[in-house]
PDB file of N, CA and C in Angstrom:
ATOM      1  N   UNK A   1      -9.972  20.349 -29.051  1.00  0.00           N
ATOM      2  CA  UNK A   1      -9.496  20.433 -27.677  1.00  0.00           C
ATOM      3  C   UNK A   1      -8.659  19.212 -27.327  1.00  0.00           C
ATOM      4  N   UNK A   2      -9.074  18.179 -27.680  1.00  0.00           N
ATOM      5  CA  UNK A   2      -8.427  16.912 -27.770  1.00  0.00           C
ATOM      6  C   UNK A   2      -6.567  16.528 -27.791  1.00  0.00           C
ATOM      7  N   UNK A   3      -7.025  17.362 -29.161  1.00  0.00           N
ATOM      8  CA  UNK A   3      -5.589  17.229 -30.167  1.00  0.00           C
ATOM      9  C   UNK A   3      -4.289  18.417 -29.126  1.00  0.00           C
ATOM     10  N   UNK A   4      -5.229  19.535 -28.888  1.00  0.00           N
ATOM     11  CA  UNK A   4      -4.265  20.537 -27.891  1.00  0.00           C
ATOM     12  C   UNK A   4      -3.722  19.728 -26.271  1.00  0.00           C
ATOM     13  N   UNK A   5      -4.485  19.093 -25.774  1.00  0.00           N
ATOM     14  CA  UNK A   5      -4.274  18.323 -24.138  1.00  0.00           C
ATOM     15  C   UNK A   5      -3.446  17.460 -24.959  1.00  0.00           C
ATOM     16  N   UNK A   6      -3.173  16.882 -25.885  1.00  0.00           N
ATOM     17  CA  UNK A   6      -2.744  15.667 -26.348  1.00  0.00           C
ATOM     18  C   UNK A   6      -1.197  15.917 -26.599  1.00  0.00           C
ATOM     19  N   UNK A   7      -1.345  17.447 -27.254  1.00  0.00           N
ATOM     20  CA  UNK A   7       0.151  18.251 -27.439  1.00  0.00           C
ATOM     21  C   UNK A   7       0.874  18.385 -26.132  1.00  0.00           C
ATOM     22  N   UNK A   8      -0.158  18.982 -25.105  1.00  0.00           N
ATOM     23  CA  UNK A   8       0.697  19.448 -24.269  1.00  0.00           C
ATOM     24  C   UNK A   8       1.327  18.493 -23.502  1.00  0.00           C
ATOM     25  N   UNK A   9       0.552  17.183 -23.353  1.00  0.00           N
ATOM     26  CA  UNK A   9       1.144  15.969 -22.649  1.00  0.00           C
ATOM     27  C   UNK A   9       2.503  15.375 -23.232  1.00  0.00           C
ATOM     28  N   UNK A  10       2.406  15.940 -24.941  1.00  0.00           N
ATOM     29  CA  UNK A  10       3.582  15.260 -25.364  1.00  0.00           C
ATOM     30  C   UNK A  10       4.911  16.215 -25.130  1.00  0.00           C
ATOM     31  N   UNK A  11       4.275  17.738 -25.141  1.00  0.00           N
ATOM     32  CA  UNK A  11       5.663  18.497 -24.776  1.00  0.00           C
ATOM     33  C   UNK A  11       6.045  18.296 -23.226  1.00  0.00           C
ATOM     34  N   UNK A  12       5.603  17.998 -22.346  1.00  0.00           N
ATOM     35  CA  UNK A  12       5.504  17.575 -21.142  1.00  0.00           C
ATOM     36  C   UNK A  12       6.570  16.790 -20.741  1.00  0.00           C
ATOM     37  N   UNK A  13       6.598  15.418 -21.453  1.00  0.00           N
ATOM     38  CA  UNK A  13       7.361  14.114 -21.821  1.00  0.00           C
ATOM     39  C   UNK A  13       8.562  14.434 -22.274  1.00  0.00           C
ATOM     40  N   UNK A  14       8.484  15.436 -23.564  1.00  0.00           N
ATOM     41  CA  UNK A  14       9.414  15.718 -24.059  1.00  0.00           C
ATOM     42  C   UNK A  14      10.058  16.664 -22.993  1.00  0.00           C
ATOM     43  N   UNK A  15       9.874  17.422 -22.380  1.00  0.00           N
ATOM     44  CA  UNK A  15      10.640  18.527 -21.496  1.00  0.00           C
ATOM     45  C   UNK A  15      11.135  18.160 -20.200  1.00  0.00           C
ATOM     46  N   UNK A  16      10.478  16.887 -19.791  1.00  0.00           N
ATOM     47  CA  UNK A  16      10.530  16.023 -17.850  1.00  0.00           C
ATOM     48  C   UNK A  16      11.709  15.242 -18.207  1.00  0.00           C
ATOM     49  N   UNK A  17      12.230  14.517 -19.859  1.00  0.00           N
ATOM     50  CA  UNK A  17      13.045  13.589 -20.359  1.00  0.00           C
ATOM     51  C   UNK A  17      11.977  12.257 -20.012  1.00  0.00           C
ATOM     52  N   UNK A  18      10.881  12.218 -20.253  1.00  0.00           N
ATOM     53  CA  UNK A  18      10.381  10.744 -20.282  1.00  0.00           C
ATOM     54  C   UNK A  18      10.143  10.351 -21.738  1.00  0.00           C
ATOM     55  N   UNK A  19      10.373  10.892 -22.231  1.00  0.00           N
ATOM     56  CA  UNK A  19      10.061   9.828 -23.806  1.00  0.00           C
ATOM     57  C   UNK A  19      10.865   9.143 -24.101  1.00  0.00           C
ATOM     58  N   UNK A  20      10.323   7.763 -24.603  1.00  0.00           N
ATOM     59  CA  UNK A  20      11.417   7.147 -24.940  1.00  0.00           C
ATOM     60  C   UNK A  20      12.526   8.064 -26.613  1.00  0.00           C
ATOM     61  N   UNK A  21      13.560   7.132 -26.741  1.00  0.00           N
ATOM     62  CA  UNK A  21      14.716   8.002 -28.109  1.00  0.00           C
ATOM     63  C   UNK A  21      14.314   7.958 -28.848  1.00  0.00           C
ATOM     64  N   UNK A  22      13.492   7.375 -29.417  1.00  0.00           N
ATOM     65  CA  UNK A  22      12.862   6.999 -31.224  1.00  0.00           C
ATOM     66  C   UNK A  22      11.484   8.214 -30.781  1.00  0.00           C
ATOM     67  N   UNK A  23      10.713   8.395 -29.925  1.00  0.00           N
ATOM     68  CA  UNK A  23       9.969   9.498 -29.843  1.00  0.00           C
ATOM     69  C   UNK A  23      10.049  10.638 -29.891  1.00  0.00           C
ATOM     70  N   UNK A  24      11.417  10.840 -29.349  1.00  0.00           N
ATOM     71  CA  UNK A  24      12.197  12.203 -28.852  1.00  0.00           C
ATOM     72  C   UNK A  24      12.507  12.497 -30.605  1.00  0.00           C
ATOM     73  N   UNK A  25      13.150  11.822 -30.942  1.00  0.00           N
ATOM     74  CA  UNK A  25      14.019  12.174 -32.773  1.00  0.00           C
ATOM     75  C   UNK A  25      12.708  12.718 -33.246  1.00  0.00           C
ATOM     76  N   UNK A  26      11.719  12.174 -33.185  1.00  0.00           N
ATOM     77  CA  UNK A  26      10.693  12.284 -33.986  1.00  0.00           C
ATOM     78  C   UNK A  26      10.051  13.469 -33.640  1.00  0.00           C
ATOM     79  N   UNK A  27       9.752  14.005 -32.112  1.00  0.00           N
ATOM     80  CA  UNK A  27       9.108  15.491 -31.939  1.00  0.00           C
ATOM     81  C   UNK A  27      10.159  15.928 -32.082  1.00  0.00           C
ATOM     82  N   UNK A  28      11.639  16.027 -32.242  1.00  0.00           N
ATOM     83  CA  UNK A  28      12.806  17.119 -32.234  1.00  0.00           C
ATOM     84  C   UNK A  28      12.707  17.502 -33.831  1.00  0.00           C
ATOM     85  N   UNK A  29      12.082  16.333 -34.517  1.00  0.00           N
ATOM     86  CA  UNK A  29      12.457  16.893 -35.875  1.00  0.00           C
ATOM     87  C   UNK A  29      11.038  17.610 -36.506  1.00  0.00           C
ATOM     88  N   UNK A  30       9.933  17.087 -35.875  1.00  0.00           N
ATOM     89  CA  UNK A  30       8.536  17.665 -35.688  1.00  0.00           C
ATOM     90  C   UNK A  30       8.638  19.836 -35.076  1.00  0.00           C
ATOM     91  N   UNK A  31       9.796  19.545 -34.258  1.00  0.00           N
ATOM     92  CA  UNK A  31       9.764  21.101 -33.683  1.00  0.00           C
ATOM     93  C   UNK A  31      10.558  22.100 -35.008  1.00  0.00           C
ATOM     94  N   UNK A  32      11.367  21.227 -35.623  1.00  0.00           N
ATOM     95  CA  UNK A  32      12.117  21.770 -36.440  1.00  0.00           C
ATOM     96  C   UNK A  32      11.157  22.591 -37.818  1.00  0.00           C
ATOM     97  N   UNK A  33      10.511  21.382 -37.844  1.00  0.00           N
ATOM     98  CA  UNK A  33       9.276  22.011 -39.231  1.00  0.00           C
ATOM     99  C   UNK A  33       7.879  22.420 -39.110  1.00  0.00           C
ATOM    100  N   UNK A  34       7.675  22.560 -37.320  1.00  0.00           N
ATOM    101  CA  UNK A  34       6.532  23.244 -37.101  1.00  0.00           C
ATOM    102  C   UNK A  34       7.277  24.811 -36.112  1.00  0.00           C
ATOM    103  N   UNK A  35       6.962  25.624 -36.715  1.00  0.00           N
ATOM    104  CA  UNK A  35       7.465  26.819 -35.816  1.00  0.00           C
ATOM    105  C   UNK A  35       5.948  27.326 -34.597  1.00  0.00           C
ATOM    106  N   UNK A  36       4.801  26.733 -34.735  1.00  0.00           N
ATOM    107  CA  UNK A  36       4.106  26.876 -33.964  1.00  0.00           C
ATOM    108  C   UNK A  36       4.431  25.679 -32.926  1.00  0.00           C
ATOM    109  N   UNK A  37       4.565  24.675 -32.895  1.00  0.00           N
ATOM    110  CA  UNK A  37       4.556  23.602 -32.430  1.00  0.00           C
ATOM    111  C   UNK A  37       6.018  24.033 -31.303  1.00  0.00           C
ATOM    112  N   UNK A  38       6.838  24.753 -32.143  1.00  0.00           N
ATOM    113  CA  UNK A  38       8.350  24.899 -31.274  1.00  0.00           C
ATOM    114  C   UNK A  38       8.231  26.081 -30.154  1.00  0.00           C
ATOM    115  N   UNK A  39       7.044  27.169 -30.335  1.00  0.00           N
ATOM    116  CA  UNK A  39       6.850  28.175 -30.210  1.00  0.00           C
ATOM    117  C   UNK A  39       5.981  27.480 -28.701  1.00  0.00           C
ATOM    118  N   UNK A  40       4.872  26.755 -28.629  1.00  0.00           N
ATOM    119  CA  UNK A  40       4.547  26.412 -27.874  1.00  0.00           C
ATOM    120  C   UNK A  40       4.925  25.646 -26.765  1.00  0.00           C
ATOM    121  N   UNK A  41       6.289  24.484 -27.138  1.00  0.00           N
ATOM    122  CA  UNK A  41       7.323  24.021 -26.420  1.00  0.00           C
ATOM    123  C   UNK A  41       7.831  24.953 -25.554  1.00  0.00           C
ATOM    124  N   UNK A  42       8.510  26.202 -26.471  1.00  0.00           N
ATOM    125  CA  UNK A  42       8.908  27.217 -25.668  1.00  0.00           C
ATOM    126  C   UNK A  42       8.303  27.946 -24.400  1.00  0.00           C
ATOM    127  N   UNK A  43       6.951  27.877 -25.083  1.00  0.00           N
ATOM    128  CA  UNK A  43       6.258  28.356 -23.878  1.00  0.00           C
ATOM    129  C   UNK A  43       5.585  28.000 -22.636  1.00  0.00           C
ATOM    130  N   UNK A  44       5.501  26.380 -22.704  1.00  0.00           N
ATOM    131  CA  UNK A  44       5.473  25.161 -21.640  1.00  0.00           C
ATOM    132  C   UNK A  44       6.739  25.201 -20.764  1.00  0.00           C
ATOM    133  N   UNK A  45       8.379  25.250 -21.614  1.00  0.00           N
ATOM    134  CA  UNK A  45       9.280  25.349 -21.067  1.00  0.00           C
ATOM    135  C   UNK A  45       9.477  26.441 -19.757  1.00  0.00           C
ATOM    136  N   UNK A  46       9.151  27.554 -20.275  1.00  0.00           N
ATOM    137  CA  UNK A  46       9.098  29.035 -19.841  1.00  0.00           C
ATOM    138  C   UNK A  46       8.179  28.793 -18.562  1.00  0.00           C
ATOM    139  N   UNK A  47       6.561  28.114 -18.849  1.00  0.00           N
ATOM    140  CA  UNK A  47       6.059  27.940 -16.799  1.00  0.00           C
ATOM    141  C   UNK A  47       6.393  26.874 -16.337  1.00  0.00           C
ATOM    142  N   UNK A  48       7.430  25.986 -16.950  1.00  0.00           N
ATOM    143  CA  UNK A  48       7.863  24.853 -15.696  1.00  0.00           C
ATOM    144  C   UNK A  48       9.173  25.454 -15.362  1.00  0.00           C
ATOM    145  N   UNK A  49       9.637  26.488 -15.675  1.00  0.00           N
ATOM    146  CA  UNK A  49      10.572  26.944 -14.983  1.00  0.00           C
ATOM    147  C   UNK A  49      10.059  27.970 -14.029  1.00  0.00           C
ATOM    148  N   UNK A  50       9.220  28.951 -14.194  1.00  0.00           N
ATOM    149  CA  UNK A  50       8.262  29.682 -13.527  1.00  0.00           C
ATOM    150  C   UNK A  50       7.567  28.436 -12.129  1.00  0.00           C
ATOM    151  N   UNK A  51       7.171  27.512 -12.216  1.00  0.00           N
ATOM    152  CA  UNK A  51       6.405  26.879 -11.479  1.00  0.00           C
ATOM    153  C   UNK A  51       7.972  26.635 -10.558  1.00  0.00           C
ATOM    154  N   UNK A  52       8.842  25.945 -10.999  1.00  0.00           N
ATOM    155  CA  UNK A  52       9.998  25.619 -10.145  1.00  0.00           C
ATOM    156  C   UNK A  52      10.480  27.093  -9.417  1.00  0.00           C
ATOM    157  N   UNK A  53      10.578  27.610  -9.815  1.00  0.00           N
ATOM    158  CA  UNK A  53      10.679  28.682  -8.991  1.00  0.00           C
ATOM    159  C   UNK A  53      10.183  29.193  -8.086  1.00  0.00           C
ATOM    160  N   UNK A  54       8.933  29.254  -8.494  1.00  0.00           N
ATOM    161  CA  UNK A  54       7.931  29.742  -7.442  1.00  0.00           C
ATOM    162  C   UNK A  54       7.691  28.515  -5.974  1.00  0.00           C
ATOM    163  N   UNK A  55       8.290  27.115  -6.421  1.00  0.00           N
ATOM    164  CA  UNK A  55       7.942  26.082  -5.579  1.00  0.00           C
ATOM    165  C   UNK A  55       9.552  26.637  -4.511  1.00  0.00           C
ATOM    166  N   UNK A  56      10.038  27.158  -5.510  1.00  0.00           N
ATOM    167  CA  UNK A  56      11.666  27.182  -4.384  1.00  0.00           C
ATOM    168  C   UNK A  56      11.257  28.302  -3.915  1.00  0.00           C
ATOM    169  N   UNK A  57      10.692  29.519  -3.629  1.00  0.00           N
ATOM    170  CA  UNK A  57      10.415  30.645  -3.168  1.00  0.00           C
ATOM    171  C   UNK A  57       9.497  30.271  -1.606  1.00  0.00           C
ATOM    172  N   UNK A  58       8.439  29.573  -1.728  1.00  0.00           N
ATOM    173  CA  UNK A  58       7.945  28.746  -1.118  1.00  0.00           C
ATOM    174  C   UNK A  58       8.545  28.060  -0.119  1.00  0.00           C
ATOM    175  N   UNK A  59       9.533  27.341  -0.616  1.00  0.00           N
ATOM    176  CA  UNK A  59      10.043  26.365   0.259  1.00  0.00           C
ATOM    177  C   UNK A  59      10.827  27.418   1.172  1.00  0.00           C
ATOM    178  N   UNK A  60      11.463  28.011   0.579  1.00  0.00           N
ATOM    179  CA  UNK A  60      12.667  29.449   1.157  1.00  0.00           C
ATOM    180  C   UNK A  60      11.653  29.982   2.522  1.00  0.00           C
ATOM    181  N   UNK A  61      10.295  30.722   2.059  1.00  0.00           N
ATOM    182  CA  UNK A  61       9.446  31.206   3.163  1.00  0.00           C
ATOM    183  C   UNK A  61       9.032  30.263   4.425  1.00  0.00           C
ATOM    184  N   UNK A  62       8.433  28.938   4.144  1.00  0.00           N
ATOM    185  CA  UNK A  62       8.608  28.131   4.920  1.00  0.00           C
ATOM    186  C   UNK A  62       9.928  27.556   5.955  1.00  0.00           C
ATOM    187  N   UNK A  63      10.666  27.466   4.998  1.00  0.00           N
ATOM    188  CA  UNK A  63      12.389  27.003   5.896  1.00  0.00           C
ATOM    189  C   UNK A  63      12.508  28.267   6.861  1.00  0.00           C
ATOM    190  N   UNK A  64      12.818  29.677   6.343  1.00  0.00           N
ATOM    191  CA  UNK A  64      12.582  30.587   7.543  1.00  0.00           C
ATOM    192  C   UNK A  64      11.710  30.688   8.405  1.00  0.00           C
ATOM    193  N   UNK A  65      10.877  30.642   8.135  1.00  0.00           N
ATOM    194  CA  UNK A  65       9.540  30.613   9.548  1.00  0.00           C
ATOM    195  C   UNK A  65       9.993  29.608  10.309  1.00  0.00           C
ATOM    196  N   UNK A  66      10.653  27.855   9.546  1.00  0.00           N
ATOM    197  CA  UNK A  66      10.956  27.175  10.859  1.00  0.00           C
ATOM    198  C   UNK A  66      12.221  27.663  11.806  1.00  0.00           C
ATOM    199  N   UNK A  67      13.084  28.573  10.441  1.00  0.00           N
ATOM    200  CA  UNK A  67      13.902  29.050  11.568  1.00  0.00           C
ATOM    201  C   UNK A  67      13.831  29.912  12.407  1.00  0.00           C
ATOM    202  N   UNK A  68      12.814  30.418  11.982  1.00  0.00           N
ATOM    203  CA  UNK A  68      12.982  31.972  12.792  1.00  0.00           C
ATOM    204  C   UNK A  68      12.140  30.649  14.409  1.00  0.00           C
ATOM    205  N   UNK A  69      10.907  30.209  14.319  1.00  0.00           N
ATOM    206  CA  UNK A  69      10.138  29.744  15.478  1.00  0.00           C
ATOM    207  C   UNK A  69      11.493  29.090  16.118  1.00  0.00           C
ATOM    208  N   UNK A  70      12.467  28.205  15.541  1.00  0.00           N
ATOM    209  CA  UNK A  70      13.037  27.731  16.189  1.00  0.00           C
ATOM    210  C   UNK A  70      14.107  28.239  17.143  1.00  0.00           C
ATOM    211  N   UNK A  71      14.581  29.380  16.446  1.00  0.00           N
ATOM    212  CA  UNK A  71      15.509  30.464  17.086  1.00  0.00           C
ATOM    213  C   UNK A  71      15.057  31.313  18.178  1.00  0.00           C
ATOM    214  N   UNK A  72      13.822  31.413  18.171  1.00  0.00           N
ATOM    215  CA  UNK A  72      12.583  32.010  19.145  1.00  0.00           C
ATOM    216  C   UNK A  72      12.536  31.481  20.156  1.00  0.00           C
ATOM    217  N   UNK A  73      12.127  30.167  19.792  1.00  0.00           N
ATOM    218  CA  UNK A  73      10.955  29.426  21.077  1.00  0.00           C
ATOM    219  C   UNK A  73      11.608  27.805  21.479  1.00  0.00           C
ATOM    220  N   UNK A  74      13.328  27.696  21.427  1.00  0.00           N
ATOM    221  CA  UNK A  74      13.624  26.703  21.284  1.00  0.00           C
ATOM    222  C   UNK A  74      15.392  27.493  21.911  1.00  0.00           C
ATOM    223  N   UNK A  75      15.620  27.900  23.232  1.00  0.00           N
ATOM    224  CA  UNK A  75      16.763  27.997  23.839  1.00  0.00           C
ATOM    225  C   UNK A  75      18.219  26.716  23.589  1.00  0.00           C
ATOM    226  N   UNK A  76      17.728  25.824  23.526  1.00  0.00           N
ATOM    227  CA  UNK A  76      18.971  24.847  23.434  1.00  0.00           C
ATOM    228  C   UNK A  76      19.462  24.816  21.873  1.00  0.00           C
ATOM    229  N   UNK A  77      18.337  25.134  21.239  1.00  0.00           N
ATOM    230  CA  UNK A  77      18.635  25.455  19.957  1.00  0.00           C
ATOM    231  C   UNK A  77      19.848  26.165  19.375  1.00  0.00           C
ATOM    232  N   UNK A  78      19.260  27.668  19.700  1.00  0.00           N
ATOM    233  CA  UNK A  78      20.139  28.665  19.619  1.00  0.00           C
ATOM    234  C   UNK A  78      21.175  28.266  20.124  1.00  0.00           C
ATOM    235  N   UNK A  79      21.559  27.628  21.843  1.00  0.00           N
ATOM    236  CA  UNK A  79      22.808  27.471  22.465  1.00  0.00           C
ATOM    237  C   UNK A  79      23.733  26.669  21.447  1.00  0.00           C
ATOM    238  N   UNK A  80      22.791  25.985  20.948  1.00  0.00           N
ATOM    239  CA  UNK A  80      23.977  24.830  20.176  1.00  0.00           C
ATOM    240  C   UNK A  80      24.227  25.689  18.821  1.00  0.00           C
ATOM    241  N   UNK A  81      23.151  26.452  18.004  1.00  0.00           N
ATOM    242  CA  UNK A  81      24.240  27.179  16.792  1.00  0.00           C
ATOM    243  C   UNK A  81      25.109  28.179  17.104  1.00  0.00           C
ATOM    244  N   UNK A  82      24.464  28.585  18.081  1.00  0.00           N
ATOM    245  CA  UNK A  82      25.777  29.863  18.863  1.00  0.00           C
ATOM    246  C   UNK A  82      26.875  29.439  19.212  1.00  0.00           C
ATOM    247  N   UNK A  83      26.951  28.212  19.830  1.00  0.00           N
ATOM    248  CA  UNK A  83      28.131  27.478  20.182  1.00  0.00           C
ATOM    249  C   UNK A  83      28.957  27.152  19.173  1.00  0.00           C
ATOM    250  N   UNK A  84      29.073  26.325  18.378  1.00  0.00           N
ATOM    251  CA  UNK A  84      29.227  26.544  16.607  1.00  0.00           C
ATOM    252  C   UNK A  84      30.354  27.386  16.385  1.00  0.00           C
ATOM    253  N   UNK A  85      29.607  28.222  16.228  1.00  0.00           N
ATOM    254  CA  UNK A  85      30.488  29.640  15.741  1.00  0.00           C
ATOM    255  C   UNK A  85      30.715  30.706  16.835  1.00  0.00           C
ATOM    256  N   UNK A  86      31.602  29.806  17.598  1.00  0.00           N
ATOM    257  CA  UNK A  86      31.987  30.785  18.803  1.00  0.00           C
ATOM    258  C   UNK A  86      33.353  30.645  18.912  1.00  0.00           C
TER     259      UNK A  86
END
């Protein structure tokens, strides 16, 4: 279990760009001659793009709700984006 948390911290590093260059050469050439090892990269890669997404989906639902309350319950509001584009 060790050795697996230990992997994933290093594909982690490797995928955020925090490793230092002499580390990086060394898992790039490590991914090259482990096809499990590359396989699993891949698949760390695959939910931090999933997680970013889902954090921007999020943010999207939130930003509307402030707009919608603000467009609602906030008259000078509206006057001033209506004004805008008038």
């Amino acid at each position: 279990m060790r050795q697996l948390l230990h992997e994933v911290q290093e594909i982690d590093q490797y995928l955020l760009r925090k490793m230092p260059a002499g580390d990086k050469l060394v898992f790039e050439a490590r991914i090259l001659t482990d096809p499990q090892l590359e396989e699993n990269a891949n698949c760390q890669q695959q939910a931090h793009q999933l997680i970013r997404w889902l954090g921007r989906a999020k943010q999207r639902v939130t930003l509307h709700n402030i707009h919608h309350q603000l467009w609602q319950e906030d008259a000078a509001f509206k006057a001033e984006i209506t004004a805008i584009f008038k």
